[in-house]
N, C-alpha and C. Protein backbone atom coordinates (compact mmCIF):
# COMPACT_ATOMS: atom_id res chain seq x y z
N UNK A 1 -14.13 5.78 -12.40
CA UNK A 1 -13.14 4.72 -12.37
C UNK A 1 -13.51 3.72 -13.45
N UNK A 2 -12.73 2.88 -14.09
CA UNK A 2 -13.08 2.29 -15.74
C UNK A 2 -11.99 1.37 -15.52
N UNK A 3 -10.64 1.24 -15.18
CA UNK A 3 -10.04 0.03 -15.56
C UNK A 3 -10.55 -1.20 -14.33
N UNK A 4 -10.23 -2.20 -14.91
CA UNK A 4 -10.48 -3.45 -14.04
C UNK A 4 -9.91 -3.42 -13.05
N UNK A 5 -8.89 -3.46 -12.78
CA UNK A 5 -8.45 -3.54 -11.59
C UNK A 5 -8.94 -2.66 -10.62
N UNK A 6 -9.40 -1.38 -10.51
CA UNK A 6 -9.63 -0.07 -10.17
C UNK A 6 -11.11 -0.78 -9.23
N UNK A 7 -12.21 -1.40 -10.36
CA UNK A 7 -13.40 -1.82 -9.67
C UNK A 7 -12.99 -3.03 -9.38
N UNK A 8 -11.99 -4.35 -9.40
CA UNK A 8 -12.49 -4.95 -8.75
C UNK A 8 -11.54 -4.54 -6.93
N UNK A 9 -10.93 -3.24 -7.09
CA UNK A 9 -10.26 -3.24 -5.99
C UNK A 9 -11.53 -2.60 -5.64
N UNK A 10 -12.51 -2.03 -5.54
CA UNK A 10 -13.79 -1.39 -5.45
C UNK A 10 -14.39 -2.63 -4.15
N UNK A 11 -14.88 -3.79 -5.39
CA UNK A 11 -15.17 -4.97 -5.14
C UNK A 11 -14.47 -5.80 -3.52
N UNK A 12 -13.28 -5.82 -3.46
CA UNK A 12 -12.60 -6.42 -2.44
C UNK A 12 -12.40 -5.15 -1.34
N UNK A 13 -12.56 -3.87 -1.71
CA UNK A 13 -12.94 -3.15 -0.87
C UNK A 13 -14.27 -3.48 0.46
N UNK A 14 -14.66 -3.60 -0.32
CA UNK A 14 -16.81 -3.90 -0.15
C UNK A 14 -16.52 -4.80 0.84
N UNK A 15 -16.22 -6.07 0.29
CA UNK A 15 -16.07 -7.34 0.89
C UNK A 15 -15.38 -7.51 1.98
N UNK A 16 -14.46 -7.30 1.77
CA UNK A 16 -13.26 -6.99 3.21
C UNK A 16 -14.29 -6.56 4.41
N UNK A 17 -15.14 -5.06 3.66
CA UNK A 17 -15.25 -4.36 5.29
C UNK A 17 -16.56 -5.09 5.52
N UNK A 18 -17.78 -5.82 4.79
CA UNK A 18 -18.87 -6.67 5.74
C UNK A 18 -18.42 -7.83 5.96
N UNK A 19 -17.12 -8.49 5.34
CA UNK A 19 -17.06 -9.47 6.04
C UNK A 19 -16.59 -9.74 7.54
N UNK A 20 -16.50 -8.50 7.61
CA UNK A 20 -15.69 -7.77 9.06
C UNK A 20 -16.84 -7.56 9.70
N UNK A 21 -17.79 -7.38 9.40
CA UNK A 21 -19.49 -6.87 9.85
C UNK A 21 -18.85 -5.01 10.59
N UNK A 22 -18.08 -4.91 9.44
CA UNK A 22 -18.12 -3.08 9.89
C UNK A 22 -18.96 -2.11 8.68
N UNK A 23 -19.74 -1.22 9.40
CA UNK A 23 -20.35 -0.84 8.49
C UNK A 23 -19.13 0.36 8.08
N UNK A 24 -19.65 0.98 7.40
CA UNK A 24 -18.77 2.35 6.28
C UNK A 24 -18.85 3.43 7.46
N UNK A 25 -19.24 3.71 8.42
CA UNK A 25 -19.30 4.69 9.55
C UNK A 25 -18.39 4.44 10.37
N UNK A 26 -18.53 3.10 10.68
CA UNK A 26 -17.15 2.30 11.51
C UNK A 26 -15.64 2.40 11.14
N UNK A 27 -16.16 1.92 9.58
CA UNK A 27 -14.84 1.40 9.03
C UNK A 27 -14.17 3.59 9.04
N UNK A 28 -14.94 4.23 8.31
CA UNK A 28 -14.48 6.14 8.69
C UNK A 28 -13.77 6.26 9.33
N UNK A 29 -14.28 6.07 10.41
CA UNK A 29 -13.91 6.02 12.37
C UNK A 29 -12.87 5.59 12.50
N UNK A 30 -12.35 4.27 12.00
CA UNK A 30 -11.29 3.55 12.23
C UNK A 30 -9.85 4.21 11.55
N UNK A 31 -10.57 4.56 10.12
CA UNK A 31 -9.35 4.71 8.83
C UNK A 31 -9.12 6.47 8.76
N UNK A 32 -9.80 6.84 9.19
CA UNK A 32 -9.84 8.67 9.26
C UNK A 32 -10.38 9.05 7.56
N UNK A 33 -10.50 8.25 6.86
CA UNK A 33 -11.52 8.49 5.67
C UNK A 33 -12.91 8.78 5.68
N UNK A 34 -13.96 9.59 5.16
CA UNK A 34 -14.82 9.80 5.19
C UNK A 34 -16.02 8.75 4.81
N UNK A 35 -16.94 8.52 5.10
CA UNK A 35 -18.56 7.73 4.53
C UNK A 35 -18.54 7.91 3.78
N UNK A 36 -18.30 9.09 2.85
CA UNK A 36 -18.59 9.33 1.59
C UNK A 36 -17.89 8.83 0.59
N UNK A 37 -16.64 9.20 1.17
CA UNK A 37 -15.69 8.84 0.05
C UNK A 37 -15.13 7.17 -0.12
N UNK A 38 -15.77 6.74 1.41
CA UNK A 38 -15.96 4.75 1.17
C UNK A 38 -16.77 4.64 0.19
N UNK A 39 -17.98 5.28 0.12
CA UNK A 39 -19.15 4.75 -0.31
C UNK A 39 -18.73 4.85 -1.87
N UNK A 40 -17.86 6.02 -2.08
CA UNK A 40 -18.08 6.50 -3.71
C UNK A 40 -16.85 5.23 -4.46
N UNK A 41 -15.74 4.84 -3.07
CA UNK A 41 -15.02 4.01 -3.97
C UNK A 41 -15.46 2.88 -3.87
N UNK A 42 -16.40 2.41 -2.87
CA UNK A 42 -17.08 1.10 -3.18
C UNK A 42 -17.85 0.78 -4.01
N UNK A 43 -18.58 1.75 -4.37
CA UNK A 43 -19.61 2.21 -5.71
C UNK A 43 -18.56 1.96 -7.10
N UNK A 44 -17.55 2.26 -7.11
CA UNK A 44 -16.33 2.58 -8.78
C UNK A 44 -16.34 3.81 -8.71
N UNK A 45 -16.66 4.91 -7.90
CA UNK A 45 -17.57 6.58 -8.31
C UNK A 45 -15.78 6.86 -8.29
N UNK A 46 -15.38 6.57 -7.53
CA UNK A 46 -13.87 7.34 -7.07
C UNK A 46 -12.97 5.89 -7.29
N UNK A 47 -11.81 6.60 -7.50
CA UNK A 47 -10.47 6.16 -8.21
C UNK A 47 -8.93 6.26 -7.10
N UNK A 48 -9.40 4.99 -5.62
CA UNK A 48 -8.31 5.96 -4.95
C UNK A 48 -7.27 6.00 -4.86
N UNK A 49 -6.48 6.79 -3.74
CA UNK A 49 -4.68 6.86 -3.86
C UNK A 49 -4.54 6.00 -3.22
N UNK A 50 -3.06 5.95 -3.55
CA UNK A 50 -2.15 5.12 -2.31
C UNK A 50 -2.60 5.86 -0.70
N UNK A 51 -2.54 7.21 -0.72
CA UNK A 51 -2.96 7.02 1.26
C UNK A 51 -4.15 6.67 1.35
N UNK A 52 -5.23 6.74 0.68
CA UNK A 52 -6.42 6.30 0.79
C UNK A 52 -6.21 5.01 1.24
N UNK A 53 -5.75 4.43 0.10
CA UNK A 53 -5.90 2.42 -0.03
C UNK A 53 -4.88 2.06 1.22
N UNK A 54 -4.15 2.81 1.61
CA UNK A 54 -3.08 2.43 2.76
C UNK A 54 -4.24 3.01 4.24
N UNK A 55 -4.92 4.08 4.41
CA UNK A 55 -5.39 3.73 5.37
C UNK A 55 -6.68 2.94 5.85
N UNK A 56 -7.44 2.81 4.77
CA UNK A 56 -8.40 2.14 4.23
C UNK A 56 -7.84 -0.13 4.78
N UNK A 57 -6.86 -0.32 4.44
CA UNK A 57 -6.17 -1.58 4.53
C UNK A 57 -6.03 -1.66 5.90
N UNK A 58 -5.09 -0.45 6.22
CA UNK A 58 -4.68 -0.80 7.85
C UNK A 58 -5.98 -0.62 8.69
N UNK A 59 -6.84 -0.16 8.47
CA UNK A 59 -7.85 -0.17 9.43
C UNK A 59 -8.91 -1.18 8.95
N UNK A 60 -8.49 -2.20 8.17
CA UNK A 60 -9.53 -3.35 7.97
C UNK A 60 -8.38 -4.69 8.45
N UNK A 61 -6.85 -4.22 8.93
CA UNK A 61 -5.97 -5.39 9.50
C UNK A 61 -5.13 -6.07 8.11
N UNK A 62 -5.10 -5.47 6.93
CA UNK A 62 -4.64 -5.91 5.23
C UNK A 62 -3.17 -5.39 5.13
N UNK A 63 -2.87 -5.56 4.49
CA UNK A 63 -1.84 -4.81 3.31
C UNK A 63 -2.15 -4.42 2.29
N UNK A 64 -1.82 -3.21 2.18
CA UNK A 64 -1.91 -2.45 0.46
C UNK A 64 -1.97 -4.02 -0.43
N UNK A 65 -0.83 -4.61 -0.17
CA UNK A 65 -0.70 -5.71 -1.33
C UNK A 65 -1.69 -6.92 -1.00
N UNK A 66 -2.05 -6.80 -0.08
CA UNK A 66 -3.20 -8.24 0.16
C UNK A 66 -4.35 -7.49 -0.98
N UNK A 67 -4.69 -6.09 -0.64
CA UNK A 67 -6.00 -5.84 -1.56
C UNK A 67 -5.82 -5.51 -3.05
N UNK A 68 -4.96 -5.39 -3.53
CA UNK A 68 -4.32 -5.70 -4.70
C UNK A 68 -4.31 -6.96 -5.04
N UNK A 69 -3.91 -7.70 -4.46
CA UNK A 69 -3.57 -9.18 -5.36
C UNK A 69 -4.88 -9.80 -4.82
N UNK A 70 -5.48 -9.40 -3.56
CA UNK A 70 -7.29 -10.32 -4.03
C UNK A 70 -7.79 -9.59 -5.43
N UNK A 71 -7.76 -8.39 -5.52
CA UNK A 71 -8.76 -7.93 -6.56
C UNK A 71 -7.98 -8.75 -8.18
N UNK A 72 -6.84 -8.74 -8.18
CA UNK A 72 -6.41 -9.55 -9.52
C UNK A 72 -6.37 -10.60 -9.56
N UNK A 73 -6.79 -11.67 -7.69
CA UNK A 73 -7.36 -12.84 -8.25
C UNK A 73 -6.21 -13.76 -8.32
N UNK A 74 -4.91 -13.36 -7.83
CA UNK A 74 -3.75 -14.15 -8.14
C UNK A 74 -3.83 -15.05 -6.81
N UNK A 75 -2.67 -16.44 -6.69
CA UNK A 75 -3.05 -17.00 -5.97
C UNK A 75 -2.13 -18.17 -6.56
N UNK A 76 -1.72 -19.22 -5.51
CA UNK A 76 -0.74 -20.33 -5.70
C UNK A 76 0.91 -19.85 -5.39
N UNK A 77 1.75 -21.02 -5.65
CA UNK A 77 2.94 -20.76 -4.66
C UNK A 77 4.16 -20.13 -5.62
N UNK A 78 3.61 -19.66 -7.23
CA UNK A 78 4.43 -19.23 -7.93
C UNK A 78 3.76 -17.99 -8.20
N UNK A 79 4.38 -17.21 -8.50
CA UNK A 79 3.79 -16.02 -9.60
C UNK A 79 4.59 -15.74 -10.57
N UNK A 80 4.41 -15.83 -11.88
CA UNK A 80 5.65 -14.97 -12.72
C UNK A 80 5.61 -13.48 -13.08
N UNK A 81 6.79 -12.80 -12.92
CA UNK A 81 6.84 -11.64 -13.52
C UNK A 81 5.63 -10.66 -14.18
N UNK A 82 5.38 -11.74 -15.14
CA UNK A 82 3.84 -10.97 -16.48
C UNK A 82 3.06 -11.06 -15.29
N UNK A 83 2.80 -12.22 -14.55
CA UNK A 83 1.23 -12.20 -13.52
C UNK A 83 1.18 -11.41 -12.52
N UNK A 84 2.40 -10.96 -11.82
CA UNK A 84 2.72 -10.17 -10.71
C UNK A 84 1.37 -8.70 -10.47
N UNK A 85 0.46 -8.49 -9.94
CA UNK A 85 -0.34 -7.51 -10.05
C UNK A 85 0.48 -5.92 -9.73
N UNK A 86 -0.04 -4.94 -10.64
CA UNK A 86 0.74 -3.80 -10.27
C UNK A 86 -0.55 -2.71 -10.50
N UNK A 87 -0.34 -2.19 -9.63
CA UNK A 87 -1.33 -0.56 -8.82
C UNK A 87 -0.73 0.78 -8.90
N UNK A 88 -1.46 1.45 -9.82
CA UNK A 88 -0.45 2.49 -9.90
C UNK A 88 -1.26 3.99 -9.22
N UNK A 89 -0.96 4.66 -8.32
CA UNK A 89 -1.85 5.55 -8.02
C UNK A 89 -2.01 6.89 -8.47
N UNK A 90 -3.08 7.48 -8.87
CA UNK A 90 -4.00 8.20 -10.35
C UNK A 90 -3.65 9.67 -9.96
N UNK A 91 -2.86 10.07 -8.48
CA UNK A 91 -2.46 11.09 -8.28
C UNK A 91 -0.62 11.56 -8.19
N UNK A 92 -0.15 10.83 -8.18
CA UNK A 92 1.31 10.55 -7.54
C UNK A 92 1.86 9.82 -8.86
N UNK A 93 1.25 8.86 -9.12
CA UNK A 93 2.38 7.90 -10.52
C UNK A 93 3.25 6.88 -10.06
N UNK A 94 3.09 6.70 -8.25
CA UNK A 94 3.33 5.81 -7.57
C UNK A 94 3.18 4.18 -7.98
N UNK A 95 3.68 3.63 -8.58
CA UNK A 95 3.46 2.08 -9.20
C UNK A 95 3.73 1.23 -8.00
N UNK A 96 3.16 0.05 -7.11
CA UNK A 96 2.94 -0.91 -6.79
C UNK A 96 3.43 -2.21 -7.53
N UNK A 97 3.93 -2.69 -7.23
CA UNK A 97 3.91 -4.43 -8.12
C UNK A 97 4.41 -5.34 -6.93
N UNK A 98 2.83 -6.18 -6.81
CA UNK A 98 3.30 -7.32 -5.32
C UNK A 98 3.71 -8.20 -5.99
N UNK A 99 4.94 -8.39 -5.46
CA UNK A 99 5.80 -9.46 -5.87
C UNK A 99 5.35 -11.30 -5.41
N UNK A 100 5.27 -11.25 -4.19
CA UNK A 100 5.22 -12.81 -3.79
C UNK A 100 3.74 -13.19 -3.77
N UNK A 101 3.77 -14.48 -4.17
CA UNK A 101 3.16 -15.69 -4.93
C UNK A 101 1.65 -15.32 -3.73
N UNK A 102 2.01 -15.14 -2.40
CA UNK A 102 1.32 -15.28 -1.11
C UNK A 102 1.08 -13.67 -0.75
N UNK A 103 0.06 -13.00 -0.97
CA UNK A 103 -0.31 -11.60 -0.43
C UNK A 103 -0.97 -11.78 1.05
N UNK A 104 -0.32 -10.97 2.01
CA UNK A 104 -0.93 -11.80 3.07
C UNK A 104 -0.59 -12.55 4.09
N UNK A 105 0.45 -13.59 3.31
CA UNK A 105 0.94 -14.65 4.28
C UNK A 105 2.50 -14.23 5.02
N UNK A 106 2.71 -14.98 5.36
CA UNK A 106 3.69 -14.55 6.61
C UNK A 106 4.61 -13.65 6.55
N UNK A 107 5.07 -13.77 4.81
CA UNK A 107 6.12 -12.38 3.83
C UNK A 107 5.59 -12.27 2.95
N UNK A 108 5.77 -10.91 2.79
CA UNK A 108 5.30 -10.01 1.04
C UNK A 108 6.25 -9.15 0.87
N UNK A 109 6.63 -9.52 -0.20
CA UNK A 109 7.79 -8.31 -0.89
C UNK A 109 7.17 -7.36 -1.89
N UNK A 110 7.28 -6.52 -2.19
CA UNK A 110 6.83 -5.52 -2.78
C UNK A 110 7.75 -4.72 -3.95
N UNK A 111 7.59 -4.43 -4.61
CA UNK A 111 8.39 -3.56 -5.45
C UNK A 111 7.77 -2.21 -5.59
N UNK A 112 8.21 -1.22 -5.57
CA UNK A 112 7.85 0.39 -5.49
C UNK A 112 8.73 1.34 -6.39
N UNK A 113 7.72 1.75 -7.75
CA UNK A 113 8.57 3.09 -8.43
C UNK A 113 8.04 4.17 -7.94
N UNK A 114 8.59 4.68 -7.38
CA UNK A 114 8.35 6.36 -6.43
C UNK A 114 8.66 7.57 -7.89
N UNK A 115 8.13 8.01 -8.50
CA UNK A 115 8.11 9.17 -9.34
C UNK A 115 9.10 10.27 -8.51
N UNK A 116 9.63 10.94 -9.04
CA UNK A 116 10.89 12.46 -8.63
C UNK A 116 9.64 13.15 -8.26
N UNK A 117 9.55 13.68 -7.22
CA UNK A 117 9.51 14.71 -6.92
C UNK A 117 8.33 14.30 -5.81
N UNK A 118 7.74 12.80 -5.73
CA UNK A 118 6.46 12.42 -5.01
C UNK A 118 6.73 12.03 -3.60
N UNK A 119 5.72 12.15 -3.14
CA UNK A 119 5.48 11.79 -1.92
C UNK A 119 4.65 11.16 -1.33
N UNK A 120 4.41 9.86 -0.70
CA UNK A 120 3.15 9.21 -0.40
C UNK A 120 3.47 9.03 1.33
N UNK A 121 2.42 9.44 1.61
CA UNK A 121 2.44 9.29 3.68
C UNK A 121 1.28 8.30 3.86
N UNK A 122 1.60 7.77 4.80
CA UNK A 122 0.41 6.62 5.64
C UNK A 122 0.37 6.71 7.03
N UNK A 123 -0.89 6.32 7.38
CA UNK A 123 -1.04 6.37 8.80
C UNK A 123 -0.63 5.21 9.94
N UNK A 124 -0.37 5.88 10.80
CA UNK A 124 0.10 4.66 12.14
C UNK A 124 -0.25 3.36 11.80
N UNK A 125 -1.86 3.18 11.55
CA UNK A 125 -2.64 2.34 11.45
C UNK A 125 -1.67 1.02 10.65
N UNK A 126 -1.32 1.63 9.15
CA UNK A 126 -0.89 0.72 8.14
C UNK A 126 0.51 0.13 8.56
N UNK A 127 0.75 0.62 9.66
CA UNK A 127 2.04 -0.07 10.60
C UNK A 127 1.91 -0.94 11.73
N UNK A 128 0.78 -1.08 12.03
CA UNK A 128 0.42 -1.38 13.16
C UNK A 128 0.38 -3.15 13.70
N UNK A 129 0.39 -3.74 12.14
CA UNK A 129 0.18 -5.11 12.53
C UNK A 129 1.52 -5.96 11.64
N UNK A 130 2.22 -5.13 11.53
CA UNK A 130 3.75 -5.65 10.18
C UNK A 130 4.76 -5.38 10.57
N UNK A 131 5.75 -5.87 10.67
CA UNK A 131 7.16 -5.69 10.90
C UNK A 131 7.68 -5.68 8.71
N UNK A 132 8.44 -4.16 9.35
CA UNK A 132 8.44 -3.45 7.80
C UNK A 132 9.86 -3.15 7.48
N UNK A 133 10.75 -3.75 6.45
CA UNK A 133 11.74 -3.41 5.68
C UNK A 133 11.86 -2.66 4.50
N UNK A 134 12.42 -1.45 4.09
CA UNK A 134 12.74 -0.89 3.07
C UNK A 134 14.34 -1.14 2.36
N UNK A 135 14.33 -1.42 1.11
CA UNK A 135 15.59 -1.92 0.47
C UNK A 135 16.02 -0.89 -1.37
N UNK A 136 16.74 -0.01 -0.91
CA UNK A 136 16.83 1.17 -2.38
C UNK A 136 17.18 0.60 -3.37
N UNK A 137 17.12 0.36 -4.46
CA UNK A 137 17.32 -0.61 -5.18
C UNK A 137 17.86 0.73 -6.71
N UNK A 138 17.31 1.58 -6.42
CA UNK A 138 18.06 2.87 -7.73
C UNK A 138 17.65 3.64 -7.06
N UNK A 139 18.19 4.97 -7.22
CA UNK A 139 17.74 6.68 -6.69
C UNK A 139 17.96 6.54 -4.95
N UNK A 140 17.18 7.90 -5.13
CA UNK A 140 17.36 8.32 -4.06
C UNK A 140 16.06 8.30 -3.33
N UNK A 141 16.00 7.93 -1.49
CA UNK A 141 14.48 7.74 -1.25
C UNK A 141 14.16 8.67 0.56
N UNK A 142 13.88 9.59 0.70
CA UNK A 142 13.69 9.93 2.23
C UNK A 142 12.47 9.31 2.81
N UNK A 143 12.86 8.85 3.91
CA UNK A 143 11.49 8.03 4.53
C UNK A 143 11.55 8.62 6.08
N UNK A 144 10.24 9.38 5.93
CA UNK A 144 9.71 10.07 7.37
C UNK A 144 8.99 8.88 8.22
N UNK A 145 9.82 8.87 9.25
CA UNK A 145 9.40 7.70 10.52
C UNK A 145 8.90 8.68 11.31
N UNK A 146 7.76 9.40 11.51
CA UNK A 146 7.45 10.11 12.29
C UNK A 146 8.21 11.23 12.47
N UNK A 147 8.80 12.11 13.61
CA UNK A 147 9.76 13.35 13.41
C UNK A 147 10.90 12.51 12.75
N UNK A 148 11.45 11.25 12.59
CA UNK A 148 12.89 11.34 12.01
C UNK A 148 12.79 11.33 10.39
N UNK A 149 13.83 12.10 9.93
CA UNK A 149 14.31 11.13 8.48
C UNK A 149 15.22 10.51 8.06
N UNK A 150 14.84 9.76 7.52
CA UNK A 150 16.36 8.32 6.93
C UNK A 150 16.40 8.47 5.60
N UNK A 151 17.51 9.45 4.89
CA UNK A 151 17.99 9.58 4.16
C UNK A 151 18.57 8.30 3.26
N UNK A 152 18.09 7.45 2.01
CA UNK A 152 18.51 6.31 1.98
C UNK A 152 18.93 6.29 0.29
N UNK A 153 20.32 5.89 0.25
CA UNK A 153 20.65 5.92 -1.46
C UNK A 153 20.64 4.33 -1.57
N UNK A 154 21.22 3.91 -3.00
CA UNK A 154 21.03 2.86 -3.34
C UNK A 154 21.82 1.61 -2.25
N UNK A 155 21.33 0.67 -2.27
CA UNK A 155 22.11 -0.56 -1.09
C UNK A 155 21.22 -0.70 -0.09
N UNK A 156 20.73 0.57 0.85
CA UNK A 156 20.49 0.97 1.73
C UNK A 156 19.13 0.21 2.18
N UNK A 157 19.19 -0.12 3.40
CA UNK A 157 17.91 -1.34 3.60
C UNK A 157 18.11 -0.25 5.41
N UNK A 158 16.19 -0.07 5.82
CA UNK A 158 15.71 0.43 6.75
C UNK A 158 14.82 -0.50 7.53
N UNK A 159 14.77 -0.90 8.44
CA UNK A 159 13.94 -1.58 9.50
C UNK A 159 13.13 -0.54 10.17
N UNK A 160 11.72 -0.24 9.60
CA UNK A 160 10.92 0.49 10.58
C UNK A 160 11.27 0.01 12.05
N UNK A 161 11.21 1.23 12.89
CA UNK A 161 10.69 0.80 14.36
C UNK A 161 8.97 0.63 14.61
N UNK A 162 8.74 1.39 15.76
CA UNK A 162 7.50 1.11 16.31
C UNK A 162 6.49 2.07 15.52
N UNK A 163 5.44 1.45 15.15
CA UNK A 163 4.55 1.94 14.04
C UNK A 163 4.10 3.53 14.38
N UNK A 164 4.27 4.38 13.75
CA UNK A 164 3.58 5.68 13.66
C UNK A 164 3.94 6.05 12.23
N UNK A 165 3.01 7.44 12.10
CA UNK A 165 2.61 8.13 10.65
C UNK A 165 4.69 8.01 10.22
N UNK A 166 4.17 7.29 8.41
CA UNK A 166 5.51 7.48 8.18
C UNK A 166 5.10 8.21 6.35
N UNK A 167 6.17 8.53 6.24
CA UNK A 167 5.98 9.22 4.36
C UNK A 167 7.65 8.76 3.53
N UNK A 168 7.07 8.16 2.45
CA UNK A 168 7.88 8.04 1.54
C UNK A 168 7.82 8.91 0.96
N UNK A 169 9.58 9.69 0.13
CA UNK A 169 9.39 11.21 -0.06
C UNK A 169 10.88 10.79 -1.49
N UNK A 170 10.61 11.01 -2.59
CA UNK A 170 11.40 11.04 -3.77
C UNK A 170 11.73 12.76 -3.64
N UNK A 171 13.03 12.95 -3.27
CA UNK A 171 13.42 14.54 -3.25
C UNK A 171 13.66 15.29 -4.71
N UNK A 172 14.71 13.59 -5.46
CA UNK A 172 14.86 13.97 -6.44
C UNK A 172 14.18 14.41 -8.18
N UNK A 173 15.29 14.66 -9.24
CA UNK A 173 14.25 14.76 -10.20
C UNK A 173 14.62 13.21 -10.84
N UNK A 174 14.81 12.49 -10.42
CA UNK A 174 14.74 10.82 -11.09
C UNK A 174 13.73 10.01 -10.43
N UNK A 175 13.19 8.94 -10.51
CA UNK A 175 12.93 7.92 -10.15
C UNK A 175 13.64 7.09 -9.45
N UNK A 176 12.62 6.85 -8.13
CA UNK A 176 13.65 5.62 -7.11
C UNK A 176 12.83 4.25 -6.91
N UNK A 177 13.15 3.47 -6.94
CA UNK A 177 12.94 2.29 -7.11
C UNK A 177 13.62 1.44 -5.91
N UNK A 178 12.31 0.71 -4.89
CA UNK A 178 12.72 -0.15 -3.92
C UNK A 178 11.78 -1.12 -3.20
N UNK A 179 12.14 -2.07 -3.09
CA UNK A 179 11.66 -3.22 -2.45
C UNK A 179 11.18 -2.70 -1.07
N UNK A 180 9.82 -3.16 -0.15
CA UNK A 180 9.79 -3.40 0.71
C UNK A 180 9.14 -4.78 1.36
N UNK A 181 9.67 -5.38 2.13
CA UNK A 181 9.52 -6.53 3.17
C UNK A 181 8.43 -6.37 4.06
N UNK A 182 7.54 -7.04 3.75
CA UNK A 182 6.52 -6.97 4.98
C UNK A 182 6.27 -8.22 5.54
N UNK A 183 6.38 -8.71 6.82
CA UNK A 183 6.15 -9.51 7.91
C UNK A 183 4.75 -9.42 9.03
N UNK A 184 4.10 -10.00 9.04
CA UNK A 184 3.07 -9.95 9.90
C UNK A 184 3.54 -9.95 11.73
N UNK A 185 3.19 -9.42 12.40
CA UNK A 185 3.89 -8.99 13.91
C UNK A 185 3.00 -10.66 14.47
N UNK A 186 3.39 -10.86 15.37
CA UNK A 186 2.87 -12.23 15.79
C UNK A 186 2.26 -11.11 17.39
């Protein structure tokens, strides 16, 4: 792993889980990721995906975009466009860009380019503490809520229900592009 962002998401990896006082056996246990493969991305050794960093988050209580925008360090009640942090994942081509000023706080909007033909799944876990909106903004996007799918073209805005394994799924050969809403569950 070599770009900045990559180690300092390494970095806020680390931090997150002792400031939690969980060790890397715990944190395994929790996220269904291996010791090893904590250890190698806490080290920089490994470069990870989106399901990694999504179950990795939900089982430390985060958002994908909270550990993104600590590692770039952003912060205050504006962000512009150029500063906006964006994560792109090294298997998929999946791009990230957290939109709001506040990663974390009560709303985070998100922006998501889903590559044709990709697919990214996450676990229960990364649902577990968010009340979650999806909004299609170009293309075409299938989103597995557990056995259902919600077929969603452009306009089209989805209100997860009750958290279980879900997968974002680009069927097509274009690029889809969409916002999601995240809310913290009280």
């Amino acid at each position: 792993m070599s770009d900045r962002l990559s180690l300092a998401l390494a970095a806020v990896l680390y931090a997150a889980r002792t400031s939690r006082d969980l060790s890397a056996a715990a944190l395994a246990e929790r996220s269904g990721v291996s010791r090893t493969m904590i250890g190698k991305i806490e080290r920089g050794e490994a470069q990870p995906t989106a399901a990694l960093l999504g179950r990795l988050s939900g089982a430390l209580g985060m958002t994908l975009s909270e550990l993104v925008a600590r590692a770039e360090g952003t912060g205050g009640r504006l962000v512009r466009a150029a500063d906006q942090p964006t994560w792109t994942d090294p298997d998929s081509g999946y791009r990230r860009r957290a939109v709001s000023p506040d990663p974390g706080g009560p709303l985070e909007l998100v922006e998501i380019h889903l590559p044709a033909g990709a697919r990214i799944a996450y676990p229960t876990e990364s649902y577990a503490f968010l009340h979650h909106q999806i909004w299609v903004l170009t293309g075409t996007l299938h989103f597995e809520e557990g056995e259902v799918l919600h077929e969603l073209g452009v306009g089209d805005c989805l209100q997860l229900g009750s958290p279980q394994p879900c997968a974002y799924v680009n069927p097509t050969d274009h690029d889809c592009r969409y916002l999601v809403a995240l809310a913290r569950r009280s």
